[in-house]
Protein backbone atom coordinates (compact mmCIF):
# COMPACT_ATOMS: atom_id res chain seq x y z
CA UNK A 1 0.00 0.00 0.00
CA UNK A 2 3.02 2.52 0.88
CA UNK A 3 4.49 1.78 -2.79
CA UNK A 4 0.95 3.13 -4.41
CA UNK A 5 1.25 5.98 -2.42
CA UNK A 6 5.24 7.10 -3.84
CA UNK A 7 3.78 5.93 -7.02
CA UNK A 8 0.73 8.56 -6.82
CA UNK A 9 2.21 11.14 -4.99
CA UNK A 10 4.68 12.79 -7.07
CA UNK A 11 2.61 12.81 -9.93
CA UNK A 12 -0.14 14.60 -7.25
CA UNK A 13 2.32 17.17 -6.32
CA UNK A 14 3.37 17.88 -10.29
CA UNK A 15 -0.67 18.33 -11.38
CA UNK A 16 -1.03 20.18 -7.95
CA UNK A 17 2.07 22.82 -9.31
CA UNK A 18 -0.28 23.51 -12.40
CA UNK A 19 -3.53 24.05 -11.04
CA UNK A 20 -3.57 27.53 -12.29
CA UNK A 21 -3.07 26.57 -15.78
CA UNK A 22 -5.56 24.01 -15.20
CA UNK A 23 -8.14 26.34 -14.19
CA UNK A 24 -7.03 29.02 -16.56
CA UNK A 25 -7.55 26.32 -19.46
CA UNK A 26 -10.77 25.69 -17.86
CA UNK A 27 -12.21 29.14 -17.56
CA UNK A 28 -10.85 29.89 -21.74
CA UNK A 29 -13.20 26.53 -22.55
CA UNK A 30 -16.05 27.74 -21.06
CA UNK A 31 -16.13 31.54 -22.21
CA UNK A 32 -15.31 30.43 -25.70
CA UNK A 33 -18.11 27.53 -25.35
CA UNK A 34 -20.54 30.34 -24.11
CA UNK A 35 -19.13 32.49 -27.26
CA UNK A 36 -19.48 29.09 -29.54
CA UNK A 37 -23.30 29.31 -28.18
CA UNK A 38 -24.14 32.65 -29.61
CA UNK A 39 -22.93 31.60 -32.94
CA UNK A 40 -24.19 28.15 -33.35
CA UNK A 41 -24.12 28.20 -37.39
CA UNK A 42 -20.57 30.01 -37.65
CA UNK A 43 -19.44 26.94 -35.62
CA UNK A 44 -21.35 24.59 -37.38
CA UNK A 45 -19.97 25.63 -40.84
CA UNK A 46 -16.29 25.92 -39.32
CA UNK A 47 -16.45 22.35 -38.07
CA UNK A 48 -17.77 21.18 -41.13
CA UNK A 49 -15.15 23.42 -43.05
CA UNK A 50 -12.24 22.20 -40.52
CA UNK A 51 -12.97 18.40 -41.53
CA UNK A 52 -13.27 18.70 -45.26
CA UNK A 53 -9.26 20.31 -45.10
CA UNK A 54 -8.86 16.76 -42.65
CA UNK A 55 -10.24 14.78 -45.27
CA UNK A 56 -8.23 16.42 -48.11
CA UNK A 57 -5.34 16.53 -46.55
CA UNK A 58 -5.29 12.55 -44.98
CA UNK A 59 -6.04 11.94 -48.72
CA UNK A 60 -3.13 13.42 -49.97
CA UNK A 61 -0.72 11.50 -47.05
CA UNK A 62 -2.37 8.51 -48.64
CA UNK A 63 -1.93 9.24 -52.02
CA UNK A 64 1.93 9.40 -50.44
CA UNK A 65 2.35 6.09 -49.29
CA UNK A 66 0.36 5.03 -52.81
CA UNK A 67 3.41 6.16 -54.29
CA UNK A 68 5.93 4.33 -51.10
CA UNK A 69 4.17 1.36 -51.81
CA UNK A 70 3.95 0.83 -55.27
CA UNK A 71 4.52 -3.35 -54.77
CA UNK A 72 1.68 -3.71 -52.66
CA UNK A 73 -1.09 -5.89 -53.67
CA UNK A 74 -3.61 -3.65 -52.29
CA UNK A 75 -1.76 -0.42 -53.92
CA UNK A 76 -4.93 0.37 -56.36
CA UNK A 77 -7.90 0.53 -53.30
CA UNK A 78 -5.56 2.35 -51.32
CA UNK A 79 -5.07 4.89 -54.22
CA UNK A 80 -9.24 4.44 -54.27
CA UNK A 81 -9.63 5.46 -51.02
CA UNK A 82 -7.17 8.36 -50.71
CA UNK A 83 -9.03 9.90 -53.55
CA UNK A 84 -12.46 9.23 -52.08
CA UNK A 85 -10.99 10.96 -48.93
CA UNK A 86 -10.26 14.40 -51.37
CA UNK A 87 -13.14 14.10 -53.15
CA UNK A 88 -14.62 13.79 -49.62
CA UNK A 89 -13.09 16.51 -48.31
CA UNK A 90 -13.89 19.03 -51.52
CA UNK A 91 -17.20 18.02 -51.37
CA UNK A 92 -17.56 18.81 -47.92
CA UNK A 93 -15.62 22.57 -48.61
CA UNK A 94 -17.57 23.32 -51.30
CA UNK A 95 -21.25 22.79 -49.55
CA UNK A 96 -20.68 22.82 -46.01
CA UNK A 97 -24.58 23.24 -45.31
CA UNK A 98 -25.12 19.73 -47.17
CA UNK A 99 -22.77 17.95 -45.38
CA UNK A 100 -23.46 19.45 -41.60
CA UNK A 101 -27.45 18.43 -42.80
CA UNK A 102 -26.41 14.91 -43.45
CA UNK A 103 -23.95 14.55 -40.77
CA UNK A 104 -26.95 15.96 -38.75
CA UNK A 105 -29.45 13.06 -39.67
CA UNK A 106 -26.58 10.41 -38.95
CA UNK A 107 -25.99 11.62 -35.77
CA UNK A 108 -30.13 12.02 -35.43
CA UNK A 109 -30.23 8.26 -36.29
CA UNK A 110 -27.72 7.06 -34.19
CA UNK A 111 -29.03 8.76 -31.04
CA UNK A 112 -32.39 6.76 -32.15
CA UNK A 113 -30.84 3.46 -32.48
CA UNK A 114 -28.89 3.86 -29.48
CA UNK A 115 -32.04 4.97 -27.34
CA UNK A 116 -33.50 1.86 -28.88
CA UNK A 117 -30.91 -0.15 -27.59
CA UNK A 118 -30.61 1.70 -24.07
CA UNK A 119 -34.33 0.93 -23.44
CA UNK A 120 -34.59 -2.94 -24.93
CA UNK A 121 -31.26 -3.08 -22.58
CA UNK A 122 -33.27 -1.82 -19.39
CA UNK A 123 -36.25 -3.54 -19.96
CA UNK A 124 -34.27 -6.53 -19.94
CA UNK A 125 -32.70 -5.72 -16.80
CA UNK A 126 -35.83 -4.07 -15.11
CA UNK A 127 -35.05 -4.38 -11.23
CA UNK A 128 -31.55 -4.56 -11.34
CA UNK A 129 -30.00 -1.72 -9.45
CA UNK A 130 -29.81 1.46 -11.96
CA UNK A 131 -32.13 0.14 -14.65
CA UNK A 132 -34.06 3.06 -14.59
CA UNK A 133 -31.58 5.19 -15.51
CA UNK A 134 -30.46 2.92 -18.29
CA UNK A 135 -34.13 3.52 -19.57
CA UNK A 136 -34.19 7.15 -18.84
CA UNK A 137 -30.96 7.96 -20.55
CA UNK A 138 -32.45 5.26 -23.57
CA UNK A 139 -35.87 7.46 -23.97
CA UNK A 140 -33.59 10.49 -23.97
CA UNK A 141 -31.70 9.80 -26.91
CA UNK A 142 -34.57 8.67 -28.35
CA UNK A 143 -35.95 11.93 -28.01
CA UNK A 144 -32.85 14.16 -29.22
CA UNK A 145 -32.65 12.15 -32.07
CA UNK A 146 -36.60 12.60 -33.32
CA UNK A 147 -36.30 16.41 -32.07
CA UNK A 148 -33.30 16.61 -34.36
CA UNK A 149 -35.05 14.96 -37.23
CA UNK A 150 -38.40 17.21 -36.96
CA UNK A 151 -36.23 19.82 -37.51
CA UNK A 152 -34.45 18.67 -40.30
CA UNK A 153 -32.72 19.59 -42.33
CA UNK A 154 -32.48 23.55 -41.10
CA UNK A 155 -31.35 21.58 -37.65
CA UNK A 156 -28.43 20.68 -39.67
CA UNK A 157 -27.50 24.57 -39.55
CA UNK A 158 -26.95 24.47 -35.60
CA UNK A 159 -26.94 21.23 -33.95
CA UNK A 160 -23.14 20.29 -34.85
CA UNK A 161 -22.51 23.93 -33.42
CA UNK A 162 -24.77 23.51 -30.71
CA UNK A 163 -23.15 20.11 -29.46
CA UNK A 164 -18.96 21.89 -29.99
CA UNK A 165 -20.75 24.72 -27.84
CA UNK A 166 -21.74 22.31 -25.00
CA UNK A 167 -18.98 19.93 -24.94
CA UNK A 168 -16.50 23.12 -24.62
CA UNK A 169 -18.62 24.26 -21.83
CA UNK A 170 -18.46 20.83 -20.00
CA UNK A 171 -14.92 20.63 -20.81
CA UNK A 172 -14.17 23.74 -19.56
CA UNK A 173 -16.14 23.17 -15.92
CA UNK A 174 -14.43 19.84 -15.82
CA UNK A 175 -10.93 21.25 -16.06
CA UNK A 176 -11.95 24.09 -13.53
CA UNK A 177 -13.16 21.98 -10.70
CA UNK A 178 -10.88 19.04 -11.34
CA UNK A 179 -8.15 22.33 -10.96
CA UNK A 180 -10.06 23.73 -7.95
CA UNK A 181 -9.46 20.00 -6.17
CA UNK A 182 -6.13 19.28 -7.12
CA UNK A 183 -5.31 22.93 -5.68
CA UNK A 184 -7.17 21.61 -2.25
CA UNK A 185 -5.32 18.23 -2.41
């Protein structure tokens, strides 16, 4: 037990010496999270913006090794799918509204299919300790995922933005209380 303790402790002591970046890194997330919230369909079309140049440029890395690997059985469907990945990626830059829309009912249709699951999952395990939250988180999704699709596509405009927004924000509350307790520790 005394070895997990030296094991732990200096690494304590270094996170405890950068609380204040910690909290600093914190307090940045959640003002430009609150900023990201204002401007839901800026961020929206920067995300979408941001991963067509990630597509386009992963493609051309591929199209790299194509050219490393020339003996390579498989050397014509990788050459396939690095182009796939810039016409991806262009397609992507030059509608960015499309693609958030259908990124938007994908992520609509997962949150479906995983409420689906969530619930059969809960009903299977009805009075076992925390089923109900299994089946309250399950209806949940389900309805995000039909809210998002009522809307559709002109929810394709803000919920990408709107879910960037709120993950910043819980990043950045994350990083200030975990900061705020390693400061106490």
């Amino acid at each position: 037990m005394s070895t997990t303790k030296v094991n732990i402790e200096p690494r304590v002591s270094e996170l405890r010496r950068g609380w204040g970046w910690l909290l600093a890194l914190g307090i940045l997330f959640v003002i430009l999270g609150c900023l990201g919230m204002g401007m839901v369909v800026g961020l929206t079309l920067a995300s979408m913006l941001f991963l067509g140049v990630l597509l386009i440029i992963a493609g051309c890395s591929q199209f790299v090794d194509v050219f490393k690997a020339k003996q390579w059985k498989a050397v014509a469907w990788h050459a396939l799918i690095a182009a796939l990945y810039i016409v991806g990626g262009c397609l992507i830059i030059y509608d960015p509204f499309l693609a958030s829309a259908l990124i938007t009912a994908l992520l609509a249709a997962v949150l479906i299919i995983i409420g689906l699951t969530r619930f059969i999952m809960a009903i299977r395990l009805k009075g076992s300790p925390g089923w109900g939250w299994l089946l309250l988180a399950g209806i949940i999704a389900i309805i995000l995922g039909l809210m998002i699709l009522m809307h559709w596509p002109i929810s394709g405009l803000w919920v990408i933005g709107l879910f960037i927004a709120i993950e910043m924000i819980v990043d950045g509350w994350t990083y200030i209380f975990l900061a705020l307790s390693l400061r106490r520790a």
